[in-house]
PDB file of N, CA and C in Angstrom:
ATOM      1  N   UNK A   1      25.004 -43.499   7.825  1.00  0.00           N
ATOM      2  CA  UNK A   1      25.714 -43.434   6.574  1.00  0.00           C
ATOM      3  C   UNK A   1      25.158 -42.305   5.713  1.00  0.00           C
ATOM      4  N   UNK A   2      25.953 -41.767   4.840  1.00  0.00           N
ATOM      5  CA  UNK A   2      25.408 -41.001   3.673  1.00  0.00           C
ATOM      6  C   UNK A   2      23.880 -41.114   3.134  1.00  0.00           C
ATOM      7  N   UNK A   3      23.519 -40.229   2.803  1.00  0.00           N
ATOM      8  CA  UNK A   3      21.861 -40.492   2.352  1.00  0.00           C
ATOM      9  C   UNK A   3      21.642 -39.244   1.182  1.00  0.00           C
ATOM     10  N   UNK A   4      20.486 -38.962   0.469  1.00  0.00           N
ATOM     11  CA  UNK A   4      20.916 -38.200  -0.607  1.00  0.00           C
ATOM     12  C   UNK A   4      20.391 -36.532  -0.105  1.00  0.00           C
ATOM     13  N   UNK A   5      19.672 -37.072   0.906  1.00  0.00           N
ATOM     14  CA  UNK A   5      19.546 -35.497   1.747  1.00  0.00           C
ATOM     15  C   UNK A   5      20.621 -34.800   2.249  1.00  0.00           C
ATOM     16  N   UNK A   6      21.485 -35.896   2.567  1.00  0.00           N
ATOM     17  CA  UNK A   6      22.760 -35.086   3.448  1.00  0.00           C
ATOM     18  C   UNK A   6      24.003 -34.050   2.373  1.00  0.00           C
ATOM     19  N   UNK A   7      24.167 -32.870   2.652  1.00  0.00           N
ATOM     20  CA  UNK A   7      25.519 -32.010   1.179  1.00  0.00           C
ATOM     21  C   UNK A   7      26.245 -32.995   1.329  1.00  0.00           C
ATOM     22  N   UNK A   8      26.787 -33.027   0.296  1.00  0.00           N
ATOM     23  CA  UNK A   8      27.542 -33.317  -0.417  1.00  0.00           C
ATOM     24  C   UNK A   8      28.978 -32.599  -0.086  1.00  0.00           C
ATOM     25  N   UNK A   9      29.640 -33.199   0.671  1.00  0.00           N
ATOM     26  CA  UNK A   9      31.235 -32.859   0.806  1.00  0.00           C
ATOM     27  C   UNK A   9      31.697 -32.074  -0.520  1.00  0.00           C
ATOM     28  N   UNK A  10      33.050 -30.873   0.011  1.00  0.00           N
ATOM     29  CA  UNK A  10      33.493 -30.231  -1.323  1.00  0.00           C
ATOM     30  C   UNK A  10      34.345 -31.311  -1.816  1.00  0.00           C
ATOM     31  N   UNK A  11      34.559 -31.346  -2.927  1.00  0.00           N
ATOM     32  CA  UNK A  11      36.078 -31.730  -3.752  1.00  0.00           C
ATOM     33  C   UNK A  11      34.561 -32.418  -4.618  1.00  0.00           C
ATOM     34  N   UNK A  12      35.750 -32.865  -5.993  1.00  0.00           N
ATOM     35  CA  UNK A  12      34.898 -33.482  -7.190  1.00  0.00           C
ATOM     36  C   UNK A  12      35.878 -34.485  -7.588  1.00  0.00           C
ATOM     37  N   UNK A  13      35.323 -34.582  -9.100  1.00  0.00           N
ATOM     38  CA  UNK A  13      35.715 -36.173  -9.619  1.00  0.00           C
ATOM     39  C   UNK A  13      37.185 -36.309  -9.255  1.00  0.00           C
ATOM     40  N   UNK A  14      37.911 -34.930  -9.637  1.00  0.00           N
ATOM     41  CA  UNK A  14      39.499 -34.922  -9.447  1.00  0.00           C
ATOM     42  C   UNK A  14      40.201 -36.185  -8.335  1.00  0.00           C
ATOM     43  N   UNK A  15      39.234 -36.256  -7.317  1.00  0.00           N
ATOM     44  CA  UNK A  15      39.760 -36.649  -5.537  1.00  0.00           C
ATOM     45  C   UNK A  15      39.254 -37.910  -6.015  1.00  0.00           C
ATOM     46  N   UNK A  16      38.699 -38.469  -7.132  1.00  0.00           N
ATOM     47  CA  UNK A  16      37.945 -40.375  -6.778  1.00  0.00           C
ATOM     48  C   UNK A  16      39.398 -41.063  -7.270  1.00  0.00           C
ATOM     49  N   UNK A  17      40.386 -40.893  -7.511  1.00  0.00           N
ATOM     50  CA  UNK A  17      41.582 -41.735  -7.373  1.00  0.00           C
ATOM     51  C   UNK A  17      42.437 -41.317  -6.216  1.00  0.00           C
ATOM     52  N   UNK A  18      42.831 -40.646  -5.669  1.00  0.00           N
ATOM     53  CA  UNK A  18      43.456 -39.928  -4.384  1.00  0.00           C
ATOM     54  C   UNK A  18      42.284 -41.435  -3.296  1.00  0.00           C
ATOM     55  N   UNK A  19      40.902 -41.019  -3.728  1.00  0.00           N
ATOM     56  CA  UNK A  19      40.280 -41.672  -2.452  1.00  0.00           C
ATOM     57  C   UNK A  19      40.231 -43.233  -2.470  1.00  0.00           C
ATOM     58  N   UNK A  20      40.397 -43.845  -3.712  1.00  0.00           N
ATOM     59  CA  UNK A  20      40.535 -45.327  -3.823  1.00  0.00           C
ATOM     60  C   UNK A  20      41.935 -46.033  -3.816  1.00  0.00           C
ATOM     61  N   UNK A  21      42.650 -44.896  -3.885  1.00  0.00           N
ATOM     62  CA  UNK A  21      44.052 -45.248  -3.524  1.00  0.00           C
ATOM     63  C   UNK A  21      43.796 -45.463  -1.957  1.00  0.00           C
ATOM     64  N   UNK A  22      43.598 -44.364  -1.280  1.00  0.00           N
ATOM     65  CA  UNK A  22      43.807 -44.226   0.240  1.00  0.00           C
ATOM     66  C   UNK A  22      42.644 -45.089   0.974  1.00  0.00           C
ATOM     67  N   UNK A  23      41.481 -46.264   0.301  1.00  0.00           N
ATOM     68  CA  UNK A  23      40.632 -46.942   0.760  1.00  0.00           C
ATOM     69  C   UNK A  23      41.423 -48.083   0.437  1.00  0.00           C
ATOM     70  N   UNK A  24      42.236 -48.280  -0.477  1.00  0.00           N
ATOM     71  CA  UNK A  24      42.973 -49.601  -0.453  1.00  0.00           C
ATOM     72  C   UNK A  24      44.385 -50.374  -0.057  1.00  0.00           C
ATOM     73  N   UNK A  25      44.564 -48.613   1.135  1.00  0.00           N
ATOM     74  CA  UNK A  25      45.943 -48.790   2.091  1.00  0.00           C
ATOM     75  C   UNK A  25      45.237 -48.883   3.339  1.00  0.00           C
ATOM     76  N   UNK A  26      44.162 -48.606   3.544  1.00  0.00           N
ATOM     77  CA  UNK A  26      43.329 -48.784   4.814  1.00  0.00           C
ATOM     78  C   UNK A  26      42.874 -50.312   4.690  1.00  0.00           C
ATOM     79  N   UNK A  27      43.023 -50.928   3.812  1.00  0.00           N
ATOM     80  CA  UNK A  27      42.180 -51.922   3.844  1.00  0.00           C
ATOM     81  C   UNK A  27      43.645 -52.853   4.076  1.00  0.00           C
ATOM     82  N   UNK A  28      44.546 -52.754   3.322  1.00  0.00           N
ATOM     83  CA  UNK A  28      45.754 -53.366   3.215  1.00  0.00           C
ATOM     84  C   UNK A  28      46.503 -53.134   5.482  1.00  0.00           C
ATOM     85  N   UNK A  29      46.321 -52.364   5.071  1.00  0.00           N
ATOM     86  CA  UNK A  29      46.704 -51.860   6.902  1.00  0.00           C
ATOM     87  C   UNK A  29      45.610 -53.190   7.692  1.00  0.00           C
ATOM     88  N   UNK A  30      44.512 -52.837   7.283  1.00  0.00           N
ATOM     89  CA  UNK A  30      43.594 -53.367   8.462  1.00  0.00           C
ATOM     90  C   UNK A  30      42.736 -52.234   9.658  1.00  0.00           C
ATOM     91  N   UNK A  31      41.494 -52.182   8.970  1.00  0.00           N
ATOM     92  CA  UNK A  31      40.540 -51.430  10.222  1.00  0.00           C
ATOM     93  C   UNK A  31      40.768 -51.676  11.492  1.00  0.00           C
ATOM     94  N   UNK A  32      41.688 -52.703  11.935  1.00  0.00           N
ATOM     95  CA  UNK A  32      41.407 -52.868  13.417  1.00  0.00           C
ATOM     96  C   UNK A  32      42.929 -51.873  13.979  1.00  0.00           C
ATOM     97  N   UNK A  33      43.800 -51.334  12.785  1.00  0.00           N
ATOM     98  CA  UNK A  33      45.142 -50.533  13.615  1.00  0.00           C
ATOM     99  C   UNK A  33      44.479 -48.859  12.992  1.00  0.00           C
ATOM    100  N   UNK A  34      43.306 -48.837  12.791  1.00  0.00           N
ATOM    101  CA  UNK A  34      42.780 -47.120  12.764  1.00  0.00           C
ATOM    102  C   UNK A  34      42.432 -47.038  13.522  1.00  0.00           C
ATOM    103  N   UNK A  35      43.019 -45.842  14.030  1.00  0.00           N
ATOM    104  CA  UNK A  35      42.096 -45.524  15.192  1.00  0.00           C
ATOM    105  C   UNK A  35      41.548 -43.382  14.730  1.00  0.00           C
ATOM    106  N   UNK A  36      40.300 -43.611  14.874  1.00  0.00           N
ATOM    107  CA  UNK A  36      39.473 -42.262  14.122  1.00  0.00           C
ATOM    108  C   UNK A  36      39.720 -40.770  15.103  1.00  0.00           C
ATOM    109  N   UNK A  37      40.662 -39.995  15.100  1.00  0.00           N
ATOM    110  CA  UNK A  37      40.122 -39.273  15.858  1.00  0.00           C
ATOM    111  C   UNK A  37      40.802 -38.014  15.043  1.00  0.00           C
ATOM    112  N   UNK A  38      40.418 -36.336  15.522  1.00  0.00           N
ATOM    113  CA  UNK A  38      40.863 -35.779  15.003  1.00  0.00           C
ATOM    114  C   UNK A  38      41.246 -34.264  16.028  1.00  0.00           C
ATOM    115  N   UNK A  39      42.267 -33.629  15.482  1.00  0.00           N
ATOM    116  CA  UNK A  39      42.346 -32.211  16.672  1.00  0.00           C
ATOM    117  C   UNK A  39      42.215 -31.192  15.945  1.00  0.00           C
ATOM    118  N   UNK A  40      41.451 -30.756  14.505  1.00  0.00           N
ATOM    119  CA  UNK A  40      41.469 -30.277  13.526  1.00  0.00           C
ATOM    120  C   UNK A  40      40.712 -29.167  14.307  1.00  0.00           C
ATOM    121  N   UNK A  41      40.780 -27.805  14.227  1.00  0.00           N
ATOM    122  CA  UNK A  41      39.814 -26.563  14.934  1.00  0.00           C
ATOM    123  C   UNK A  41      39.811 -25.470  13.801  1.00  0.00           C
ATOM    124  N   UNK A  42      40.551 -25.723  12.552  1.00  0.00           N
ATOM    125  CA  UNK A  42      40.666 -24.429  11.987  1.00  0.00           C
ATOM    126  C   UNK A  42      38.980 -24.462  10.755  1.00  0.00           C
ATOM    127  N   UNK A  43      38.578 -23.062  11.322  1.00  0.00           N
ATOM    128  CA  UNK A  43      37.060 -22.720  10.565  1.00  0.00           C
ATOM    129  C   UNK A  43      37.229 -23.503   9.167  1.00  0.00           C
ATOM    130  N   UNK A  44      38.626 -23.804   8.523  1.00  0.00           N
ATOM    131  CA  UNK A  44      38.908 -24.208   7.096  1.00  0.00           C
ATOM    132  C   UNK A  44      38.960 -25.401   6.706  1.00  0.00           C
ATOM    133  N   UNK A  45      38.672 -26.394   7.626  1.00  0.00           N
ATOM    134  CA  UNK A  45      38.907 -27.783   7.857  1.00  0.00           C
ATOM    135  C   UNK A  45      37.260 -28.022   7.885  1.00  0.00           C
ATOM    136  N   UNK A  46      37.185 -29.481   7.226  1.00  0.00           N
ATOM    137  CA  UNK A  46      36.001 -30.113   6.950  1.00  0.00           C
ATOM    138  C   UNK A  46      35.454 -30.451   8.814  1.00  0.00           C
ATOM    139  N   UNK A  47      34.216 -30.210   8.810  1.00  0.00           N
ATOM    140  CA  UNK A  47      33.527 -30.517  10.408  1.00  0.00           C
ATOM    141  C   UNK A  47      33.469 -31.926  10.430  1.00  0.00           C
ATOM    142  N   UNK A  48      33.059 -32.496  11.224  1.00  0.00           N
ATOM    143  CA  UNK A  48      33.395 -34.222  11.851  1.00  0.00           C
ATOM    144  C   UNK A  48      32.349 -34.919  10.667  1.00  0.00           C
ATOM    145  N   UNK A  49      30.820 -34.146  10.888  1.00  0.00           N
ATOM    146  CA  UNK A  49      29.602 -34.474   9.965  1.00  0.00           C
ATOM    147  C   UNK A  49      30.310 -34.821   8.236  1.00  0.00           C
ATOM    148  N   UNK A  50      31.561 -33.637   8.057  1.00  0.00           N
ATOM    149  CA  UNK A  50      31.286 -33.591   6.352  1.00  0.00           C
ATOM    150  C   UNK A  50      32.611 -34.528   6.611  1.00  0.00           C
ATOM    151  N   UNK A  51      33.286 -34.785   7.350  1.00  0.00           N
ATOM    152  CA  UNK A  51      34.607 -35.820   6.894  1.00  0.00           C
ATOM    153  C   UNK A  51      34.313 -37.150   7.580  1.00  0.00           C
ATOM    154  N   UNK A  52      32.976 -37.568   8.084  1.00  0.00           N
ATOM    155  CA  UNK A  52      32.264 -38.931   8.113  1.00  0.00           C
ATOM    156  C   UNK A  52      31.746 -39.027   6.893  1.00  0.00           C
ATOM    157  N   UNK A  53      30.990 -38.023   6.083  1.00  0.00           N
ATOM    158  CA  UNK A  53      30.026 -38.027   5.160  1.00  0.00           C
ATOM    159  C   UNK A  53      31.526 -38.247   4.303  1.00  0.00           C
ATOM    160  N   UNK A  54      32.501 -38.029   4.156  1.00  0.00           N
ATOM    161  CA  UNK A  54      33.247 -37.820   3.138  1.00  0.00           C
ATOM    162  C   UNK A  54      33.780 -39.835   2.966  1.00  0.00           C
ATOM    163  N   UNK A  55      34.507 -39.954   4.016  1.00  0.00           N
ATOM    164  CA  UNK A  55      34.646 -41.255   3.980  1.00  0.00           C
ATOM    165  C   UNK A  55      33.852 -42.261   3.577  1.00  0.00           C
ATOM    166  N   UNK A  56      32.366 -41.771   4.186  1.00  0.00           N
ATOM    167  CA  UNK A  56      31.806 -42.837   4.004  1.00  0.00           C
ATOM    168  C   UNK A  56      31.417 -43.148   2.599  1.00  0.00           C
ATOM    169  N   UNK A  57      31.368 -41.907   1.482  1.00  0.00           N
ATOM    170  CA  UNK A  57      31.489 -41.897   0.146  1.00  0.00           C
ATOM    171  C   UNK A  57      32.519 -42.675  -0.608  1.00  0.00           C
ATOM    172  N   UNK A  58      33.467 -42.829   0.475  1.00  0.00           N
ATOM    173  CA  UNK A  58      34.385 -43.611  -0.207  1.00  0.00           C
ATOM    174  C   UNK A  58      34.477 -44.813  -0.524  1.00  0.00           C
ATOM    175  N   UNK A  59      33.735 -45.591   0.128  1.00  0.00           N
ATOM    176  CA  UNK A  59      33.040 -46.880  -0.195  1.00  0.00           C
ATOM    177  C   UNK A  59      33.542 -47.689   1.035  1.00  0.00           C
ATOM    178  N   UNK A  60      33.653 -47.044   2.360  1.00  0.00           N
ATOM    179  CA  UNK A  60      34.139 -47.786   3.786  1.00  0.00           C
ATOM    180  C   UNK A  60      32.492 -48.791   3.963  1.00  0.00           C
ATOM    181  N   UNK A  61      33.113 -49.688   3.984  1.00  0.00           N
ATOM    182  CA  UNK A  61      31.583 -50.320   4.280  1.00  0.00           C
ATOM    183  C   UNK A  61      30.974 -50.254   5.673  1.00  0.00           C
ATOM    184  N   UNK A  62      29.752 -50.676   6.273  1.00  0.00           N
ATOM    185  CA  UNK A  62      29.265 -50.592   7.523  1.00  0.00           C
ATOM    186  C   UNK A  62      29.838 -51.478   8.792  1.00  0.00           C
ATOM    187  N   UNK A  63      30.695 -52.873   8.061  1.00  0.00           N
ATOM    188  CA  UNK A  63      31.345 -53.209   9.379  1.00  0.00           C
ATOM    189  C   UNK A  63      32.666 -52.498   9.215  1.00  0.00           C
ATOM    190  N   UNK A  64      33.460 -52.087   8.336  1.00  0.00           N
ATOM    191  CA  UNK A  64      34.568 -51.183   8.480  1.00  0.00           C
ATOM    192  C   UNK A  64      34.475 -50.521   9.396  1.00  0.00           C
ATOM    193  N   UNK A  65      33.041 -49.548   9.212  1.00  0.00           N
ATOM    194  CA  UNK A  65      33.179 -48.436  10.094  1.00  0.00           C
ATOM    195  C   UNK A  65      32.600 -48.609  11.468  1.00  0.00           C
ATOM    196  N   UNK A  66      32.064 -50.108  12.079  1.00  0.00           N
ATOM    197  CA  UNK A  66      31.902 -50.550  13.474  1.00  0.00           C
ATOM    198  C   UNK A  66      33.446 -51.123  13.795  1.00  0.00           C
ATOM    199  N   UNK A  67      34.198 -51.591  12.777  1.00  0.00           N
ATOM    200  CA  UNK A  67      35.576 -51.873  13.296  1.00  0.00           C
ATOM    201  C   UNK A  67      36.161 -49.892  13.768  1.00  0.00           C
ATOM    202  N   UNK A  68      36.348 -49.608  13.118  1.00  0.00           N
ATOM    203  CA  UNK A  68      37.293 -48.091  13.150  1.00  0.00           C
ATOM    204  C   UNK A  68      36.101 -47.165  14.392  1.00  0.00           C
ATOM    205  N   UNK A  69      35.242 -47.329  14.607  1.00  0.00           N
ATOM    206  CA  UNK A  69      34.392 -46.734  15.726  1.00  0.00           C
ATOM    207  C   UNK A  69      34.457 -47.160  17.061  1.00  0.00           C
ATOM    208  N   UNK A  70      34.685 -48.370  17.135  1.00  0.00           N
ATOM    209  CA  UNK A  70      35.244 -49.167  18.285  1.00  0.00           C
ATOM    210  C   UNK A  70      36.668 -49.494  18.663  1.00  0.00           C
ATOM    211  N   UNK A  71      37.488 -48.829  17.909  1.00  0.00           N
ATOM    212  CA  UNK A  71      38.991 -49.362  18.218  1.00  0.00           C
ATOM    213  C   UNK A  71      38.959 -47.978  19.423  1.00  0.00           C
ATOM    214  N   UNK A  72      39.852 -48.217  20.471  1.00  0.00           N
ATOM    215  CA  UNK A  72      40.625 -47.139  21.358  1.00  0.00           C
ATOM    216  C   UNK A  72      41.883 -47.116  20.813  1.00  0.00           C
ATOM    217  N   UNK A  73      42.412 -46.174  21.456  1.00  0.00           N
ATOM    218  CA  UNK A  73      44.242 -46.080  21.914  1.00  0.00           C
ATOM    219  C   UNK A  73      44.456 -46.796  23.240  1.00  0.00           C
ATOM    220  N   UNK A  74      45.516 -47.815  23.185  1.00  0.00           N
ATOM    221  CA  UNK A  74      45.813 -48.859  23.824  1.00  0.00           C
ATOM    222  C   UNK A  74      46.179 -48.055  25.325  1.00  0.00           C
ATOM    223  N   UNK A  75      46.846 -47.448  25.268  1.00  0.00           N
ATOM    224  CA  UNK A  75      46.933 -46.191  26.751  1.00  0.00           C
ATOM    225  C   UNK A  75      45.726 -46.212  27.120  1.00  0.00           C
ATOM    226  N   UNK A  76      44.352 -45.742  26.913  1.00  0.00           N
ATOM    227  CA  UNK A  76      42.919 -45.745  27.366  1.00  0.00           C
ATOM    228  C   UNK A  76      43.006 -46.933  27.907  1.00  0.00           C
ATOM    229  N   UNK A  77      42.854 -48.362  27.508  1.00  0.00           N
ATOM    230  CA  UNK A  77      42.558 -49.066  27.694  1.00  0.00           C
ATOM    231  C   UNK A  77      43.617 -50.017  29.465  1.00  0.00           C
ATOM    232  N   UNK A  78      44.423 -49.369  29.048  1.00  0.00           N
ATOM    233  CA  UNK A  78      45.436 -49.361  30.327  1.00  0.00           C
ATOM    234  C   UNK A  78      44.871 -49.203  31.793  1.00  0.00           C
ATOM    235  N   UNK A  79      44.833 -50.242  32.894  1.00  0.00           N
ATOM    236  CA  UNK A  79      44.618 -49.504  33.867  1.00  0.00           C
ATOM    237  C   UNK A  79      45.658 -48.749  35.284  1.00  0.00           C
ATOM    238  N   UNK A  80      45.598 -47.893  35.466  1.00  0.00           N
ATOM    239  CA  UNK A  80      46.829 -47.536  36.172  1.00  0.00           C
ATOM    240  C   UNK A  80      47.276 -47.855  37.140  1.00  0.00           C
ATOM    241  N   UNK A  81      48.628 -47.891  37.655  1.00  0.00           N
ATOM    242  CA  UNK A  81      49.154 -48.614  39.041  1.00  0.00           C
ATOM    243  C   UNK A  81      48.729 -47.928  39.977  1.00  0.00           C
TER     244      UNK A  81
END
């Protein structure tokens, strides 16, 4: 989780309603239909480190994020004929 050594993700106070909005449709959804992954490559996009660090600022708690770390895509889990 976040610690006070780790930067500090960009954006400021502006983003703390954007982010408690979007922590209380995740919660309304249910951690167990997220599934975390991302195909993001552009140099301009936050790295995996600062958009864990970012979430986790958001107040995702620690079993949230063992629910959303452990979900697959149901295809994975498939075994083939």
């Amino acid at each position: 989780m976040a610690t006070a050594s780790d930067p500090e993700p960009t954006g400021g106070p502006c983003e703390a309603e954007p982010q408690k909005r979007l922590l209380s449709q995740l919660r309304e959804i249910g951690f167990d239909e997220i599934l975390y992954g991302s195909d993001w490559t552009s140099p301009r996009s936050l790295s995996e480190r600062q958009m864990f660090l970012r979430l986790a600022l958001m107040g995702i708690t620690d079993s949230e994020w063992e629910i959303i770390l452990s979900n697959q895509a149901p295809f994975l889990l498939q075994t083939p004929p």
